[in-house]
C-alpha atoms as a PDB file:
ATOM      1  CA  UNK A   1      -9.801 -17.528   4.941  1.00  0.00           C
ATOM      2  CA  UNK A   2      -7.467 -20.244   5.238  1.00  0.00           C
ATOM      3  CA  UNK A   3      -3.754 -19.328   5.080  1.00  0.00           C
ATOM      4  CA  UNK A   4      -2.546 -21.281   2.434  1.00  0.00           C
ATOM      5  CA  UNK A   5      -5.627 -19.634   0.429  1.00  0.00           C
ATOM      6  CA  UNK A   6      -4.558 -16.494   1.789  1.00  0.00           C
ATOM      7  CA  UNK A   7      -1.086 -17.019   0.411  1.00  0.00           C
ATOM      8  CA  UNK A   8      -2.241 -17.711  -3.058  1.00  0.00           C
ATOM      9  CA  UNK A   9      -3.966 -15.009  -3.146  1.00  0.00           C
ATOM     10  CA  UNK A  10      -1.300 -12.719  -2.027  1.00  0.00           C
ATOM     11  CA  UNK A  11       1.084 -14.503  -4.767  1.00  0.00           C
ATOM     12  CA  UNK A  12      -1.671 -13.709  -7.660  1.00  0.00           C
ATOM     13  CA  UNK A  13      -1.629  -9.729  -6.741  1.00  0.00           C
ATOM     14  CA  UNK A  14       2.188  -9.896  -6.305  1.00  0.00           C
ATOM     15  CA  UNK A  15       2.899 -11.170  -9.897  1.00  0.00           C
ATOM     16  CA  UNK A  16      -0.026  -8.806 -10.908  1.00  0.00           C
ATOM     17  CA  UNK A  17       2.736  -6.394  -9.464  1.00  0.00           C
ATOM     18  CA  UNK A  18       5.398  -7.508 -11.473  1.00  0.00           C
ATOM     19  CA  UNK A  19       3.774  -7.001 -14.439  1.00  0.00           C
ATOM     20  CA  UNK A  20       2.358  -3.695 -13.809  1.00  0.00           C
ATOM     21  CA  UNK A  21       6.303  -2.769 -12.728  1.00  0.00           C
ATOM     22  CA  UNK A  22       7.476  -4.020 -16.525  1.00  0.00           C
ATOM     23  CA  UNK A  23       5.091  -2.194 -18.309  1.00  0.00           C
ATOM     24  CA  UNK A  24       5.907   0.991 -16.278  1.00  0.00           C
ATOM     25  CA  UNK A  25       9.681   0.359 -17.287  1.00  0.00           C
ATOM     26  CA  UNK A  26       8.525  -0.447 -21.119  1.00  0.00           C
ATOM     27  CA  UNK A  27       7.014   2.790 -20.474  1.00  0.00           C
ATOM     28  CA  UNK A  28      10.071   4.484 -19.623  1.00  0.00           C
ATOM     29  CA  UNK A  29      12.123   3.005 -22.100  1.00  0.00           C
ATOM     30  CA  UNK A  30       9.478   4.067 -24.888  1.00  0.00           C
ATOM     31  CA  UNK A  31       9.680   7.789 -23.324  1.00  0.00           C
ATOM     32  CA  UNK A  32      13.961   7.345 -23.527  1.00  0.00           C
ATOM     33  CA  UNK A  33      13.377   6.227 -27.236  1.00  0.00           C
ATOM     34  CA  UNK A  34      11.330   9.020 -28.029  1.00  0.00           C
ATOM     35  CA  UNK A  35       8.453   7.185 -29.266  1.00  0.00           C
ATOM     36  CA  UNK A  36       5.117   9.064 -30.840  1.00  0.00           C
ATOM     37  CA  UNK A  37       2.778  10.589 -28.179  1.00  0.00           C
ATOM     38  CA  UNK A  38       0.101   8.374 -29.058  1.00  0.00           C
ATOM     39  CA  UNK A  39       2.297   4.925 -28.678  1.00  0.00           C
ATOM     40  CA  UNK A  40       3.416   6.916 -24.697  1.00  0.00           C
ATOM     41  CA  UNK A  41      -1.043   7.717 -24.591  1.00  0.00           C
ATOM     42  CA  UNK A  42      -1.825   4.212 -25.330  1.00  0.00           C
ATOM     43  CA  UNK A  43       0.968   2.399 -23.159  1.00  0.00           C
ATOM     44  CA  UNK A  44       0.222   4.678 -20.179  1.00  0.00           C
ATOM     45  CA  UNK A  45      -3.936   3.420 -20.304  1.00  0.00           C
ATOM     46  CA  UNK A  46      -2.910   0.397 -20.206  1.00  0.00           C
ATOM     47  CA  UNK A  47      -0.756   0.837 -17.435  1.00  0.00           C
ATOM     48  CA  UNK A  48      -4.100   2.745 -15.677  1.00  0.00           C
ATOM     49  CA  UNK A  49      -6.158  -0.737 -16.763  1.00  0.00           C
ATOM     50  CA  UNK A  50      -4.003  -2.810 -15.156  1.00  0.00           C
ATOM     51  CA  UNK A  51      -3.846  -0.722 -11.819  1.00  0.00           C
ATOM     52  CA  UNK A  52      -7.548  -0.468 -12.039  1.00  0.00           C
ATOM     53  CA  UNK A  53      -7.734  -4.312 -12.418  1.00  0.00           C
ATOM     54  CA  UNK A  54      -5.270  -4.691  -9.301  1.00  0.00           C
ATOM     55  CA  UNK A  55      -7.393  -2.284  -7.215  1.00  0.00           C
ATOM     56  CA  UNK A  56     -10.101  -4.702  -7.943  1.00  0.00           C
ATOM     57  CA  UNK A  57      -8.419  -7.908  -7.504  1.00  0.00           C
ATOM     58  CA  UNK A  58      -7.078  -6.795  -4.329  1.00  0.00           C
ATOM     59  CA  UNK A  59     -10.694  -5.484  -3.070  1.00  0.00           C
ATOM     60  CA  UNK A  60     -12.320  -8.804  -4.017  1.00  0.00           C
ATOM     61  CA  UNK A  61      -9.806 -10.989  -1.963  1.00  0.00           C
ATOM     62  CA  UNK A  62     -10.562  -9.357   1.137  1.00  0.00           C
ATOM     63  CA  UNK A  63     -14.141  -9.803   0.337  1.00  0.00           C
ATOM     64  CA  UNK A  64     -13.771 -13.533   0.229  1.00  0.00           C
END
């Protein structure tokens, strides 16, 4: 794999990062706030989602 691919690549799963990092602290804030347990159930799946989708992401570029 070329490096400048390589470094694309490594760009996509770090902003993939970010994002996962501001839902986790929407998360927390929602928990502080004492939202409903379902709101804290349904924000924390789609916290796991986007993990899972990393895990893949990640998995696929080394494939390439």
């Amino acid at each position: 794999m070329a490096s400048d691919a390589k470094a694309v690549m490594q760009q996509k799963v770090i902003h993939r990062i970010h994002r996962i990092q501001g839902q986790l602290n929407s998360l927390t804030k929602a928990i502080e706030d004492d939202q409903t347990c379902e709101y804290l159930v349904i924000q924390t799946r789609a916290v796991e989602k986007a993990v899972a989708s990393l895990i893949v992401q990640m998995i696929e570029n080394q494939l390439l």
